[in-house]
PDB file of N, CA and C in Angstrom:
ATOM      1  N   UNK A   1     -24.580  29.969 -20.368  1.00  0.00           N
ATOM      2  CA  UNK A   1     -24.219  28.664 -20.917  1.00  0.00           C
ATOM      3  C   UNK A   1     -23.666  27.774 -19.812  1.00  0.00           C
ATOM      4  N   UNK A   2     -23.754  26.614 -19.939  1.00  0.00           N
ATOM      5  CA  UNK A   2     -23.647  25.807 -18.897  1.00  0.00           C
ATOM      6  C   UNK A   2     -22.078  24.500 -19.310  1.00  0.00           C
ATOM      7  N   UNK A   3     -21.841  24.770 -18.276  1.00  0.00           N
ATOM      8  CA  UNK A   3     -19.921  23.778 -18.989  1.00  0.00           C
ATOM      9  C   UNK A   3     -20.091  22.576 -17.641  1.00  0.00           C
ATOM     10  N   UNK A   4     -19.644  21.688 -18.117  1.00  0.00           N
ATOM     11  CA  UNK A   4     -18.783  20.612 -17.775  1.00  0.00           C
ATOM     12  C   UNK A   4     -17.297  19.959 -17.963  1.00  0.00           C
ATOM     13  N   UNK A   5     -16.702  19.531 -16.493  1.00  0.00           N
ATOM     14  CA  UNK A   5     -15.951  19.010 -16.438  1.00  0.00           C
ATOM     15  C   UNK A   5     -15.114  17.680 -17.018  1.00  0.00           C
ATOM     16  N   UNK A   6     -14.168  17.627 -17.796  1.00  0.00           N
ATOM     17  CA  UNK A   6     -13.690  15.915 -17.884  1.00  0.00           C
ATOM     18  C   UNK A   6     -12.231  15.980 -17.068  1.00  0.00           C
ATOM     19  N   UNK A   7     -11.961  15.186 -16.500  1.00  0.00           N
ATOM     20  CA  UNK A   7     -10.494  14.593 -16.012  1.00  0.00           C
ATOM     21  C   UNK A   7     -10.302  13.450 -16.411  1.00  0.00           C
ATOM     22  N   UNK A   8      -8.596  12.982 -17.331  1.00  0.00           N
ATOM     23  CA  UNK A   8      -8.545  12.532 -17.978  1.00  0.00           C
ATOM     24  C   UNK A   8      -7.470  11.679 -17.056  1.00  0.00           C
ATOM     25  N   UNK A   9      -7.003  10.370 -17.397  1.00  0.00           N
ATOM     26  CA  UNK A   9      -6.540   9.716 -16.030  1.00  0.00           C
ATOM     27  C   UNK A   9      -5.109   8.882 -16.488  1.00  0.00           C
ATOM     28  N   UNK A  10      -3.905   9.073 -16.252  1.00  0.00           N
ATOM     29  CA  UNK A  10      -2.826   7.702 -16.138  1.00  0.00           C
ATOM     30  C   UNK A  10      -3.144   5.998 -16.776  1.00  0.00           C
ATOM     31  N   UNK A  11      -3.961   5.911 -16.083  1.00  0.00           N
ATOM     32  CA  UNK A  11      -4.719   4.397 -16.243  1.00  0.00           C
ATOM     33  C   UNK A  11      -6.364   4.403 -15.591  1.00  0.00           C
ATOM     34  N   UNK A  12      -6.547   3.261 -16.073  1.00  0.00           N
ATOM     35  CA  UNK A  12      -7.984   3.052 -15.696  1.00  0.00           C
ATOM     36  C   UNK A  12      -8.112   2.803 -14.185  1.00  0.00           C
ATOM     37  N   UNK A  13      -6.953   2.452 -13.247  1.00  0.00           N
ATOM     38  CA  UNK A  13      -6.674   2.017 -11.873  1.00  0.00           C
ATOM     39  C   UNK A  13      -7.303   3.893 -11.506  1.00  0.00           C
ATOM     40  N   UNK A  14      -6.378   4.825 -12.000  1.00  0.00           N
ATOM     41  CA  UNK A  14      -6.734   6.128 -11.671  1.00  0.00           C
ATOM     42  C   UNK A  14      -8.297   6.256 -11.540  1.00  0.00           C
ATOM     43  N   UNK A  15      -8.728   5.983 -12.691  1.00  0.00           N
ATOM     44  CA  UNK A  15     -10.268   6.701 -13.075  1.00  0.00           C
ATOM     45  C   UNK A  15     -10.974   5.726 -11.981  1.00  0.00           C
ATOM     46  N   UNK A  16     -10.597   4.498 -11.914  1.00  0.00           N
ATOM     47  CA  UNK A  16     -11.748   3.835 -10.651  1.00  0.00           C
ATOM     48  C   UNK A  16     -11.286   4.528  -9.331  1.00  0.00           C
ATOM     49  N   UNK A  17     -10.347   4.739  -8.682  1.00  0.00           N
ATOM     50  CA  UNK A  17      -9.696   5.156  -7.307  1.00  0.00           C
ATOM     51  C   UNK A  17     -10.418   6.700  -7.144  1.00  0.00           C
ATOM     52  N   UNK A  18     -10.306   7.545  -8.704  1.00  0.00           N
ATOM     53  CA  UNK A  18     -11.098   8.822  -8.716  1.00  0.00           C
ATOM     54  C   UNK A  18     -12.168   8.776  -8.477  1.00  0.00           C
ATOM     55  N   UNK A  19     -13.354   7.614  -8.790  1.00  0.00           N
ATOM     56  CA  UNK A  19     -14.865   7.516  -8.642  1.00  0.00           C
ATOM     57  C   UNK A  19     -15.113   7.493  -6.920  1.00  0.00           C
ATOM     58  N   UNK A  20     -13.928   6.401  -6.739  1.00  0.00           N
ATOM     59  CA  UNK A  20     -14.424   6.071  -5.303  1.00  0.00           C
ATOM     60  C   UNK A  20     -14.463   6.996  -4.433  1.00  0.00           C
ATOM     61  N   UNK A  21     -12.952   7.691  -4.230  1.00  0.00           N
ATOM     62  CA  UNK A  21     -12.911   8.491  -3.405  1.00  0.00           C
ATOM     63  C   UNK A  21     -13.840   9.856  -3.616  1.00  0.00           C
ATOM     64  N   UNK A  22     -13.933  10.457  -5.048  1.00  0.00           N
ATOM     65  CA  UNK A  22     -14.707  11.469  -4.752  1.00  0.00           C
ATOM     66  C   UNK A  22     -16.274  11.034  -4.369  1.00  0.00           C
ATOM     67  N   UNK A  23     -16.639   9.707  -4.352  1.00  0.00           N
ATOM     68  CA  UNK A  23     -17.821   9.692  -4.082  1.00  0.00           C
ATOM     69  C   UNK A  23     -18.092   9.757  -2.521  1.00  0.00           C
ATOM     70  N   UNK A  24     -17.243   9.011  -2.110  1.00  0.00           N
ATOM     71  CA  UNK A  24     -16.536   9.220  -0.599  1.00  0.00           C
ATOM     72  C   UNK A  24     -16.725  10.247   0.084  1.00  0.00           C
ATOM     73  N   UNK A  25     -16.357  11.250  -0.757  1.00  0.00           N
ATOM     74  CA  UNK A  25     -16.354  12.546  -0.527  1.00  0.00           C
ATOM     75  C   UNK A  25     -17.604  13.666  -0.531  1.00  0.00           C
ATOM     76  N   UNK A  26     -18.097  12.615  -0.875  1.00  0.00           N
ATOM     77  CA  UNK A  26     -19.628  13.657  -1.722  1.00  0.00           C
ATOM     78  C   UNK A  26     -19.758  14.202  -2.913  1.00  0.00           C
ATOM     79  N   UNK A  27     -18.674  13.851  -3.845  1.00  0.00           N
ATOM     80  CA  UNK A  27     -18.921  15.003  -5.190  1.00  0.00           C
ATOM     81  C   UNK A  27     -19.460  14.057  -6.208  1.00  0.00           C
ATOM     82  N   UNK A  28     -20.303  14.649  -6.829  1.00  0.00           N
ATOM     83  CA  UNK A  28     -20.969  14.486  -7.711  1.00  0.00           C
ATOM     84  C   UNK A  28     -20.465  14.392  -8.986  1.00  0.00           C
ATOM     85  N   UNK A  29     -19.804  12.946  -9.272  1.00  0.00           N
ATOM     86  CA  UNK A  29     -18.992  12.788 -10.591  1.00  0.00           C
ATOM     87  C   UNK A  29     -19.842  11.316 -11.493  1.00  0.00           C
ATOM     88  N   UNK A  30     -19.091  11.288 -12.169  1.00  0.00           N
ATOM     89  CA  UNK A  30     -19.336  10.200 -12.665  1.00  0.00           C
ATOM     90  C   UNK A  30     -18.299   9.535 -14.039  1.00  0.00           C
ATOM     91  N   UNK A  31     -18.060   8.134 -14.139  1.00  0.00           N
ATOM     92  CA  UNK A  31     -17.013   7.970 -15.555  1.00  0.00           C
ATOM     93  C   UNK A  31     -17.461   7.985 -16.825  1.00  0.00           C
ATOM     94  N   UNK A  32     -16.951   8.298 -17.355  1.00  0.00           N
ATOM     95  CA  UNK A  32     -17.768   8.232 -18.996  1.00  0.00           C
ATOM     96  C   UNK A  32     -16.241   8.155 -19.999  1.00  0.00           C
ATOM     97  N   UNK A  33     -16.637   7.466 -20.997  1.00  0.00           N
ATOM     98  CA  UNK A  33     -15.242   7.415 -22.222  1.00  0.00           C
ATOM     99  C   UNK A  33     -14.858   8.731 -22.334  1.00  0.00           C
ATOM    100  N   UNK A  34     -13.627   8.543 -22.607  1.00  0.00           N
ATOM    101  CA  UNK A  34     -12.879   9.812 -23.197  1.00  0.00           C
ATOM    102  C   UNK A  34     -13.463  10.552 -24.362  1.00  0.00           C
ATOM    103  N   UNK A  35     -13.669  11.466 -24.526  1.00  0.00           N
ATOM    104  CA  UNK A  35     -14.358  12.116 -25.791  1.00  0.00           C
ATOM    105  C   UNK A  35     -13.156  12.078 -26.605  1.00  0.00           C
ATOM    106  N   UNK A  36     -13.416  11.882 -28.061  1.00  0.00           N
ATOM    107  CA  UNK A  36     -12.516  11.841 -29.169  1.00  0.00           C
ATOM    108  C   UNK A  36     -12.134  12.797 -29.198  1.00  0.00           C
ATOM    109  N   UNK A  37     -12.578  13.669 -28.938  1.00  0.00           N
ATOM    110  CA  UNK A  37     -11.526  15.527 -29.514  1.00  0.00           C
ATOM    111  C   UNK A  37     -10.505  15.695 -27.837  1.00  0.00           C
ATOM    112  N   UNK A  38     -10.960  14.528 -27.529  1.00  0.00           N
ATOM    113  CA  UNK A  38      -9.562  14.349 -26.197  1.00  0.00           C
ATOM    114  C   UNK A  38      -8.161  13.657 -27.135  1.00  0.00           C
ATOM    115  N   UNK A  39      -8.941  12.327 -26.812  1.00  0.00           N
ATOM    116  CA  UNK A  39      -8.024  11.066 -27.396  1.00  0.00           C
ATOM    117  C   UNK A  39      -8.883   9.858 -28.430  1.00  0.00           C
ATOM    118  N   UNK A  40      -8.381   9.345 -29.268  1.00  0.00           N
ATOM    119  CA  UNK A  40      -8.952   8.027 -29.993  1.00  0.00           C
ATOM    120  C   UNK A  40      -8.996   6.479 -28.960  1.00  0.00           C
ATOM    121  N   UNK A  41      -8.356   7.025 -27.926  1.00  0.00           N
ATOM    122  CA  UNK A  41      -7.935   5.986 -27.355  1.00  0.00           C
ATOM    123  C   UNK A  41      -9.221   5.485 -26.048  1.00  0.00           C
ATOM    124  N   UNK A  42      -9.451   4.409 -25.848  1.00  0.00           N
ATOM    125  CA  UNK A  42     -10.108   3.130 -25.063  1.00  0.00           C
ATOM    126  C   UNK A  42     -10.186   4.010 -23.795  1.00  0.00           C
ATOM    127  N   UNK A  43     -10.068   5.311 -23.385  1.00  0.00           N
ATOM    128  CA  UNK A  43     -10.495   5.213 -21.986  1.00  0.00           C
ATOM    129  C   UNK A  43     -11.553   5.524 -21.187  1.00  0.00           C
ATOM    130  N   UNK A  44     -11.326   5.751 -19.720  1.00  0.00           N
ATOM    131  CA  UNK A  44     -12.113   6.466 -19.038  1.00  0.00           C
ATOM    132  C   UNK A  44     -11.969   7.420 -18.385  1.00  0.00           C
ATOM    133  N   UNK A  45     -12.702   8.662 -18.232  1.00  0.00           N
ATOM    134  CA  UNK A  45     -12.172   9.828 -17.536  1.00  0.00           C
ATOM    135  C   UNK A  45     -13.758  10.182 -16.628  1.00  0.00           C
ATOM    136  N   UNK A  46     -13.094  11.038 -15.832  1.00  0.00           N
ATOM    137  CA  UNK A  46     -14.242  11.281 -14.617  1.00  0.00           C
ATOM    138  C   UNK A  46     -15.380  12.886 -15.272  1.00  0.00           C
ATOM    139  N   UNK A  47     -16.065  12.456 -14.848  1.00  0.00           N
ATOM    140  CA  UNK A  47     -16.997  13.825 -15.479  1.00  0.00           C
ATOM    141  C   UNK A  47     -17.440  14.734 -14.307  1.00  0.00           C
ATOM    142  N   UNK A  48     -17.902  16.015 -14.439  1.00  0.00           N
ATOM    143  CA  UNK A  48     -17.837  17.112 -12.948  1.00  0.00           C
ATOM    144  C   UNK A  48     -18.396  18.209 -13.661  1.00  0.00           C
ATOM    145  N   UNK A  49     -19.124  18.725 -12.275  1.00  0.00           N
ATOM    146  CA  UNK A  49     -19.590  20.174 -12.966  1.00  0.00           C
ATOM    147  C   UNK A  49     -17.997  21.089 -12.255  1.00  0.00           C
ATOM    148  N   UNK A  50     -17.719  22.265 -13.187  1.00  0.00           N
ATOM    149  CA  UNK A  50     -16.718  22.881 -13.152  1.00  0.00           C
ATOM    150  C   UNK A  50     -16.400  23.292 -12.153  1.00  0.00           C
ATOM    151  N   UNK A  51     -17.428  23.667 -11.561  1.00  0.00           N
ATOM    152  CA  UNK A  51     -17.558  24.397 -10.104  1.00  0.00           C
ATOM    153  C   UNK A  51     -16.941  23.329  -9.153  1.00  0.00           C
ATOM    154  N   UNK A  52     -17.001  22.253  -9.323  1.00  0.00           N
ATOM    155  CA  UNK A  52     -16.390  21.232  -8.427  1.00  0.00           C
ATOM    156  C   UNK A  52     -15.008  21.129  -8.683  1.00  0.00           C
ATOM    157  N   UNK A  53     -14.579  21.727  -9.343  1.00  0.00           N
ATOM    158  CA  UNK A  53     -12.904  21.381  -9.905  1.00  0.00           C
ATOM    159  C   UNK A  53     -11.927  21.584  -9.055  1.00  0.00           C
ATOM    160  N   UNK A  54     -11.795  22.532  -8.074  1.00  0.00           N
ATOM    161  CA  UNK A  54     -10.919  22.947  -6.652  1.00  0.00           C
ATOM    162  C   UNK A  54     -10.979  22.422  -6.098  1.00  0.00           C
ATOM    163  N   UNK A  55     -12.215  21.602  -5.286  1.00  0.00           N
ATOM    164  CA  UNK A  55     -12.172  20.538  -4.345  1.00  0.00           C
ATOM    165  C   UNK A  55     -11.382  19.024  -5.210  1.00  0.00           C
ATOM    166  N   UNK A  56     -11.732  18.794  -6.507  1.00  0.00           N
ATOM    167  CA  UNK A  56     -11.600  17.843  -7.109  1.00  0.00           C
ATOM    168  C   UNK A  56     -10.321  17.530  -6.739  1.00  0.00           C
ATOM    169  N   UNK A  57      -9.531  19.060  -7.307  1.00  0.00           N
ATOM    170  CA  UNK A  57      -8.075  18.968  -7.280  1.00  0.00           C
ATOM    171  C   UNK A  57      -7.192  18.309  -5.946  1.00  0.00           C
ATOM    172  N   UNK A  58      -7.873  18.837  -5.265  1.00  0.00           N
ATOM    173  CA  UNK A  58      -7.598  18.936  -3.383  1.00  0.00           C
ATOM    174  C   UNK A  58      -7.665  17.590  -3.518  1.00  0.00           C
ATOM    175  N   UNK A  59      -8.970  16.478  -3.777  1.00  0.00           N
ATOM    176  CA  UNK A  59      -9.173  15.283  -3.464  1.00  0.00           C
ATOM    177  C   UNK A  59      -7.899  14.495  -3.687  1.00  0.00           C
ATOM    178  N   UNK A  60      -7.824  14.735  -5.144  1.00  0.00           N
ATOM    179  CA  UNK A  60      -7.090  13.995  -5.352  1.00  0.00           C
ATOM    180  C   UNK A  60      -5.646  14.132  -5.372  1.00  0.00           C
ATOM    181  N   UNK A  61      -5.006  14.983  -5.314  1.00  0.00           N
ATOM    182  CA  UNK A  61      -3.985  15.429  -4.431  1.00  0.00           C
ATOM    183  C   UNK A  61      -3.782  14.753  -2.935  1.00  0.00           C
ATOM    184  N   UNK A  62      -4.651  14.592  -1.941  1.00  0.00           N
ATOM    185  CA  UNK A  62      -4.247  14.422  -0.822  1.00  0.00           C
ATOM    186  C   UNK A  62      -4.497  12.663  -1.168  1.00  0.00           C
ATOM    187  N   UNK A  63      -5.116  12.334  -2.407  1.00  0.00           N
ATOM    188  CA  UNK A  63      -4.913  10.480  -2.421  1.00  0.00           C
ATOM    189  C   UNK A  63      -4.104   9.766  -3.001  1.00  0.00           C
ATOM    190  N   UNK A  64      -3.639  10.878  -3.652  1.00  0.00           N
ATOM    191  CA  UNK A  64      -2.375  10.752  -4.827  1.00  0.00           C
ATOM    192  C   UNK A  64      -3.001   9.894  -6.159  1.00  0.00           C
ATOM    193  N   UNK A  65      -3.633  10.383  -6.592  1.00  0.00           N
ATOM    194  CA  UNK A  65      -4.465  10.007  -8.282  1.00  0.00           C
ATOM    195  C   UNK A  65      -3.874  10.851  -8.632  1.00  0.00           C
ATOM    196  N   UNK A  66      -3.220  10.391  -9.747  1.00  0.00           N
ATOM    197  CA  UNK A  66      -2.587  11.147 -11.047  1.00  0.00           C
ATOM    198  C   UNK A  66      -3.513  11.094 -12.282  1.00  0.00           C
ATOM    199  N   UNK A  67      -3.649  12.625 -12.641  1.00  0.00           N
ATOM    200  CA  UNK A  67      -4.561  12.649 -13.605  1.00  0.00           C
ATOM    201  C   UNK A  67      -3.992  13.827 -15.190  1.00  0.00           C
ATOM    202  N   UNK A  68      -4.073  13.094 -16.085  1.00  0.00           N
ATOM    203  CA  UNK A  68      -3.204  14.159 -17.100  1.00  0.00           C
ATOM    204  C   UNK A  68      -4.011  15.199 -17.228  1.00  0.00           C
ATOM    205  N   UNK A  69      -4.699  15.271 -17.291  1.00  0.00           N
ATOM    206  CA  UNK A  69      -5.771  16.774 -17.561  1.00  0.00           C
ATOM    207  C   UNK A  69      -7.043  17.489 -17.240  1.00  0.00           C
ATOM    208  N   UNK A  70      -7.247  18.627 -17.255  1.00  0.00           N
ATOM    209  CA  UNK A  70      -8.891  18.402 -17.150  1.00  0.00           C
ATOM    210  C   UNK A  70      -9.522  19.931 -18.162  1.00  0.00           C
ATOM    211  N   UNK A  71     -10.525  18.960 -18.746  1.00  0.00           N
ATOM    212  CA  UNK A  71     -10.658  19.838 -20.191  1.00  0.00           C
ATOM    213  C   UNK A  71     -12.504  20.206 -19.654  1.00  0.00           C
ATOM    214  N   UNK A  72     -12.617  21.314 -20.201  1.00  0.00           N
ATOM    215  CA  UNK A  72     -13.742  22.116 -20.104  1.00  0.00           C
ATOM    216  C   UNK A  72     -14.286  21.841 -21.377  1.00  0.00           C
ATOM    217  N   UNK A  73     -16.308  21.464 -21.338  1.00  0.00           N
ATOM    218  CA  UNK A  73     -17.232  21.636 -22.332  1.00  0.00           C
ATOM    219  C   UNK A  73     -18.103  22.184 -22.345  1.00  0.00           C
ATOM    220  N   UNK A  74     -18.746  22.507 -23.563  1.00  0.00           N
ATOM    221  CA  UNK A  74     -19.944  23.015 -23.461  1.00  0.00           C
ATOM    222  C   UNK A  74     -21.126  21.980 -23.580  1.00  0.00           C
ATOM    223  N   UNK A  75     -22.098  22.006 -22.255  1.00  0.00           N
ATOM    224  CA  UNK A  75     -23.175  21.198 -22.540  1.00  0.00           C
ATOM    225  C   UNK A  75     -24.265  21.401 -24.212  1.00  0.00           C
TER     226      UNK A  75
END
């Protein structure tokens, strides 16, 4: 079975600063709305295959993006 990544973000300032830099970086993300069985709420969170999640962490750690979570799916 095959899973994907969401990281869920502070503000929307987060989720754009997250696109840039990991693209920067080379990783293969992209934004998409928050899924409802997250939140009801207006946002955006970054999408990732799982396997990318350690570097993710690293990224954004050394840029200082604050991110509240990161929830695992099933494709």
């Amino acid at each position: 079975m095959d899973k994907y990544c969401v990281m869920t973000f502070k503000s929307v300032s987060y989720s754009i600063k997250f696109e840039k830099r990991m693209k920067e970086n080379g990783m293969d993300v992209k934004l998409i709305p928050v899924p409802r069985s997250i939140s009801a709420s207006c946002g955006m969170c970054g999408r990732f295959e799982c396997s990318q999640r350690d570097e993710i962490e690293r990224i954004c750690g050394e840029n200082k993006i604050q991110y509240e979570g990161i929830y695992e799916f099933m494709k």
